[in-house]
Protein backbone atom coordinates (compact mmCIF):
# COMPACT_ATOMS: atom_id res chain seq x y z
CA UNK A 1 20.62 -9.23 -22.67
CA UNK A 2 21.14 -5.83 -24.06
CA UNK A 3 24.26 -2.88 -22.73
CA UNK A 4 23.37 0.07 -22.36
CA UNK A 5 25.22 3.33 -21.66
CA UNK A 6 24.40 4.25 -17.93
CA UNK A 7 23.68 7.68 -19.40
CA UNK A 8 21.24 6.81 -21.25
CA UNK A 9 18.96 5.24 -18.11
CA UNK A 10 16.78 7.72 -16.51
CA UNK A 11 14.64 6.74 -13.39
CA UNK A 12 11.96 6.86 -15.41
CA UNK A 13 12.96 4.31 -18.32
CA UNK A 14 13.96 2.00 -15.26
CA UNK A 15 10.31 2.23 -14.25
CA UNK A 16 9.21 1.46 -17.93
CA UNK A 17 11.46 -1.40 -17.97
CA UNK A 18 9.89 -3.14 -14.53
CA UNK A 19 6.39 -2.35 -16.04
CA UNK A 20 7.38 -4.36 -19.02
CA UNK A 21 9.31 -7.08 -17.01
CA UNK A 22 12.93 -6.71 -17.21
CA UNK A 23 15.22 -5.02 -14.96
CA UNK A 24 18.95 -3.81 -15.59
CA UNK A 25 22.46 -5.07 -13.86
CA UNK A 26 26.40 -4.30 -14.38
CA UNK A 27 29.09 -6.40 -15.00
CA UNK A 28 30.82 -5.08 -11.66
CA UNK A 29 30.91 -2.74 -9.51
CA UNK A 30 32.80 -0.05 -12.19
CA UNK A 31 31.27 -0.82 -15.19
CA UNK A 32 30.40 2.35 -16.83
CA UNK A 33 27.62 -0.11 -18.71
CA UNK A 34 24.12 -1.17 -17.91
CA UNK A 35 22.12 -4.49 -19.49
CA UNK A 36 18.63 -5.48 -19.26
CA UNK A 37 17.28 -8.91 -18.26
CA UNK A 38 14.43 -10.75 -19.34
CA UNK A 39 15.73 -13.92 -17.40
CA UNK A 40 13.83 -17.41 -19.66
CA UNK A 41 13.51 -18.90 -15.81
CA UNK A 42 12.17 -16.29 -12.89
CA UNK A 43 11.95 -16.63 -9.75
CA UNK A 44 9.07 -15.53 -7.34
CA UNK A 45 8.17 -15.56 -4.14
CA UNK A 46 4.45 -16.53 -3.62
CA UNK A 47 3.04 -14.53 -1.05
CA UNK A 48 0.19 -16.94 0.48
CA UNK A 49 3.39 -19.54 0.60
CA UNK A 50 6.34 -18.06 2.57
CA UNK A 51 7.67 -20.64 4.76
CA UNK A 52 8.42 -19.76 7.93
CA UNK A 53 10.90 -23.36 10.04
CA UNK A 54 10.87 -23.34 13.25
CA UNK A 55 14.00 -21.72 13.92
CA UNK A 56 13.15 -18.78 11.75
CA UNK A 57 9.92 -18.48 13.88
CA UNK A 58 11.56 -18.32 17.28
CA UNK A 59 13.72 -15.64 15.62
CA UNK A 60 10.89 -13.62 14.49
CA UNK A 61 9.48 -14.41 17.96
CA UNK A 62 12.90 -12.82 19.95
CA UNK A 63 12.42 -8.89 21.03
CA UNK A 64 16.36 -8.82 20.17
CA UNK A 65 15.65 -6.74 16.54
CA UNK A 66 13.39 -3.89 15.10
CA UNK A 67 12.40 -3.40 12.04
CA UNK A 68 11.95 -0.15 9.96
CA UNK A 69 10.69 0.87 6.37
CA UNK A 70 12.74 3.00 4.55
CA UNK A 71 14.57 4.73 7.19
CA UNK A 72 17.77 3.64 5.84
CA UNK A 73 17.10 2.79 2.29
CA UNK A 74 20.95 3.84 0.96
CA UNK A 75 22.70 1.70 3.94
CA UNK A 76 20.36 -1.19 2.62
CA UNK A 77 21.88 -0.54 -0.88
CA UNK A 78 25.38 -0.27 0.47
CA UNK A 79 24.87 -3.78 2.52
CA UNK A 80 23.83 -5.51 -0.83
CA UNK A 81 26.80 -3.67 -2.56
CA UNK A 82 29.47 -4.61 0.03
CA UNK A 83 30.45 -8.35 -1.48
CA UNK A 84 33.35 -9.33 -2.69
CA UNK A 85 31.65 -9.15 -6.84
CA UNK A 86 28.47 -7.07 -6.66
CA UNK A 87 26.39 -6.14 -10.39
CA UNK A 88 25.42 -2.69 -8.39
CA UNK A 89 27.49 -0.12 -9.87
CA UNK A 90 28.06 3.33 -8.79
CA UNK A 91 25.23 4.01 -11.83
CA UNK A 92 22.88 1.80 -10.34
CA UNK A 93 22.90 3.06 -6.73
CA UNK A 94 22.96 6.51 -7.81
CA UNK A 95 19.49 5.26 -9.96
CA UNK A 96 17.32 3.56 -7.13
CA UNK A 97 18.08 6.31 -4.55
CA UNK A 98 16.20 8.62 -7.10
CA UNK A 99 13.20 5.90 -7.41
CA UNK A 100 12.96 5.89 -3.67
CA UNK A 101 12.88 9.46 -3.81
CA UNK A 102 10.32 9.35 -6.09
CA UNK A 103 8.06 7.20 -4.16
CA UNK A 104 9.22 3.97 -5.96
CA UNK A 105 11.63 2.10 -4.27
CA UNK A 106 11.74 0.97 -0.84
CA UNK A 107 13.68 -0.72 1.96
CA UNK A 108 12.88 -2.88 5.14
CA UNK A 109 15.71 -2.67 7.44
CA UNK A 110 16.71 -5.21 10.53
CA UNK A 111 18.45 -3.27 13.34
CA UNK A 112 20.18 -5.36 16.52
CA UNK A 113 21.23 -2.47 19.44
CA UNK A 114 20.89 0.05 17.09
CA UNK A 115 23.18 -1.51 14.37
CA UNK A 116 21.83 -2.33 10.94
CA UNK A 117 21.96 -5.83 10.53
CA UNK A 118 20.51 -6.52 7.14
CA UNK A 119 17.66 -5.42 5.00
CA UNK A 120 16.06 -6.08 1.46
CA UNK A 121 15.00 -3.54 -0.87
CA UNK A 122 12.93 -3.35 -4.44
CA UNK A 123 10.42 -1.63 -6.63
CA UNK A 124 7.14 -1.07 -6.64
CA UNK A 125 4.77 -1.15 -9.64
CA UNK A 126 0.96 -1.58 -9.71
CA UNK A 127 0.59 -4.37 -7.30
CA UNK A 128 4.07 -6.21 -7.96
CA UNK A 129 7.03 -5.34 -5.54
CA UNK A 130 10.05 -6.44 -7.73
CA UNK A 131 13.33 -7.37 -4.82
CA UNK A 132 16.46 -6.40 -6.13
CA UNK A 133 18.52 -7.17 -3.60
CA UNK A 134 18.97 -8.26 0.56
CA UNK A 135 22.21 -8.88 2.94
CA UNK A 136 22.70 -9.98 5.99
CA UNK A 137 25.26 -9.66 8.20
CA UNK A 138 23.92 -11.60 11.66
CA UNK A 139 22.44 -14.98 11.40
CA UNK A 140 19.06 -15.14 9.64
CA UNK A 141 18.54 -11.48 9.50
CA UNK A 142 17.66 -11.25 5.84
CA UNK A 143 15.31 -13.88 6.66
CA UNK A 144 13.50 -11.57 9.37
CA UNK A 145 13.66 -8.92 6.65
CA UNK A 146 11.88 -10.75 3.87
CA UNK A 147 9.33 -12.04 6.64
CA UNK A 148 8.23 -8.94 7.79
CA UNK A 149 8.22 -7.79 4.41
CA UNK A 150 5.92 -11.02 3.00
CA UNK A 151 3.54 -9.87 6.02
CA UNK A 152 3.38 -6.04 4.32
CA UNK A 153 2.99 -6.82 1.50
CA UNK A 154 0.43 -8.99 2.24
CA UNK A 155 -2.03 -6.66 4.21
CA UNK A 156 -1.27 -3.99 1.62
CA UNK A 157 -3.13 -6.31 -1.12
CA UNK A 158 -0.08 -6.70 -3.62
CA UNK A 159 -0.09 -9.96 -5.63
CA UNK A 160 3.34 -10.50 -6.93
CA UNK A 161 6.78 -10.63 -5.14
CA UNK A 162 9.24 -11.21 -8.13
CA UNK A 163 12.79 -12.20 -6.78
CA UNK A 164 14.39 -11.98 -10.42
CA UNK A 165 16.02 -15.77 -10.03
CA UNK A 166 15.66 -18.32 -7.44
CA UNK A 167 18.54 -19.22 -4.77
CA UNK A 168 18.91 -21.98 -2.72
CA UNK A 169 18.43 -19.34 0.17
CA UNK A 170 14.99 -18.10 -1.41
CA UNK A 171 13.85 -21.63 -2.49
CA UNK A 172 14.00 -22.50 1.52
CA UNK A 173 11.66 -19.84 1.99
CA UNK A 174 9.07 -20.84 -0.70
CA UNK A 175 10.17 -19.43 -3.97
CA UNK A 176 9.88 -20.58 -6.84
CA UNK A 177 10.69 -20.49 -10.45
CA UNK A 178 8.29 -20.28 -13.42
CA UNK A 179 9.00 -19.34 -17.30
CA UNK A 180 9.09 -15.89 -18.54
CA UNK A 181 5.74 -15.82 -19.93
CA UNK A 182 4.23 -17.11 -16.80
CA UNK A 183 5.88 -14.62 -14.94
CA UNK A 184 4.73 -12.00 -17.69
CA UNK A 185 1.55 -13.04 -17.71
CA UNK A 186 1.48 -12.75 -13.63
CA UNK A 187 2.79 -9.06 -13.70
CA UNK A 188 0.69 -7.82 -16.33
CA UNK A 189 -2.68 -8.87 -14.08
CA UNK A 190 -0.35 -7.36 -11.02
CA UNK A 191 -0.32 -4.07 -13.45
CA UNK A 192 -4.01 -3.73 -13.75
CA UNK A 193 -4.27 -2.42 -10.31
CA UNK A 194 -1.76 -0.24 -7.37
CA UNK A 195 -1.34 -0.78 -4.20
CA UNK A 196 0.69 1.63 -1.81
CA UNK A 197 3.16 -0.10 0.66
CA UNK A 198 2.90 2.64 2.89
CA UNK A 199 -0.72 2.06 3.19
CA UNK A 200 -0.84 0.68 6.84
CA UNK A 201 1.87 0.76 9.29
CA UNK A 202 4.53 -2.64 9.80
CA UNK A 203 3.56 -5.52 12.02
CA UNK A 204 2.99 -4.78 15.84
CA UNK A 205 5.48 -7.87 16.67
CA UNK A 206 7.47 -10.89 14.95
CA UNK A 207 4.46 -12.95 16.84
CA UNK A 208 2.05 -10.87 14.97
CA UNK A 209 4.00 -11.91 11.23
CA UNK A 210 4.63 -15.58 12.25
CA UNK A 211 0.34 -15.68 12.74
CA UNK A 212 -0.07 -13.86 9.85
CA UNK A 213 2.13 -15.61 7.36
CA UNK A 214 0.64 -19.29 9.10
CA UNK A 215 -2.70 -17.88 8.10
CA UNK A 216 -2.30 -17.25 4.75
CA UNK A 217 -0.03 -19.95 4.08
């Protein structure tokens, strides 16, 4: 790990930096300082192995929730921010609003009577979508989130779903860790091609992405 002046970090070297597989964090939430990550364990998310219990399928089943794409990509970045010891500084925020205004970074939000619930948002390069971040503030809804999201990604042909480390929350829903040259190895073939994540509309229902996901998995 490397600091950095938050100056210095444009949204463009942040995109250079995901294309060559490490990603910046802060100390806290006021550190005026940036480092970048090459993590020697990394976790991923295999897409043709999300695993959906039965509880989180009678969620996704419910018609209590709806789900957007980047209609509320700074809330989602607020959400994630809005613990008790967060690594997204001010600098960082202010960094993936402009990558989402340049066509890079995106959100999925989880709304319950019109409040938003929780969400997960990341980058996009070549065929990878690199999460950053996800919160949650009713009972599984970051777990609808990544589902629905899994099910995008999916249909839009990426190959890669890189979740930085593993969690005991992410390793319940099929992610994994593998070595840093694995995982380089993995984004470099992801690099080789694009695909758009606004290239077909979200799931009709939460039966459509539990059918989906049991496909494929």
């Amino acid at each position: 790990m490397s600091a950095i002046s938050s100056h210095d970090v444009t949204a463009d070297l942040l995109l250079q930096a995901y294309c060559s597989g490490i990603f910046p964090m802060a100390e806290h939430k006021d550190d005026p300082e940036l480092f970048w990550v090459d993590p020697r364990k990394r976790g991923i998310l295999p897409l043709d192995g999300f695993h959906i219990s039965r509880s989180l399928a009678k969620r996704l089943r419910q018609q209590n929730y709806r789900i957007t794409l980047n209609s509320a990509f700074e809330d989602v970045l607020a959400g994630c921010a809005d613990r008790t010891e967060t690594w997204i500084s001010q600098k960082i925020h202010t960094l993936y609003c402009e990558l989402h205004a340049m066509g890079a970074a995106h959100s999925i939000e989880v709304w319950m009577d019109d409040t938003l619930v929780g969400g997960v948002y990341g980058v996009t390069v070549g065929r990878a979508f690199c999460g950053e971040s996800m919160f949650s503030t009713r009972t599984d809804a970051s777990k609808i989130a990544l589902a629905w999201l899994v099910n995008l990604l999916n249909r839009c042909g990426f190959v890669l779903f890189d979740t930085q480390f593993l969690t005991p929350h992410l390793a319940s829903l099929g992610g994994v860790e593998i070595t840093r040259n694995s995982y380089h190895q993995r984004l470099a073939q992801a690099l080789q091609g694009r695909s758009d994540i606004l290239s077909v509309p979200l799931a009709s229902s939460g039966q459509d992405v539990v059918q989906r996901i049991t496909q494929t998995s």
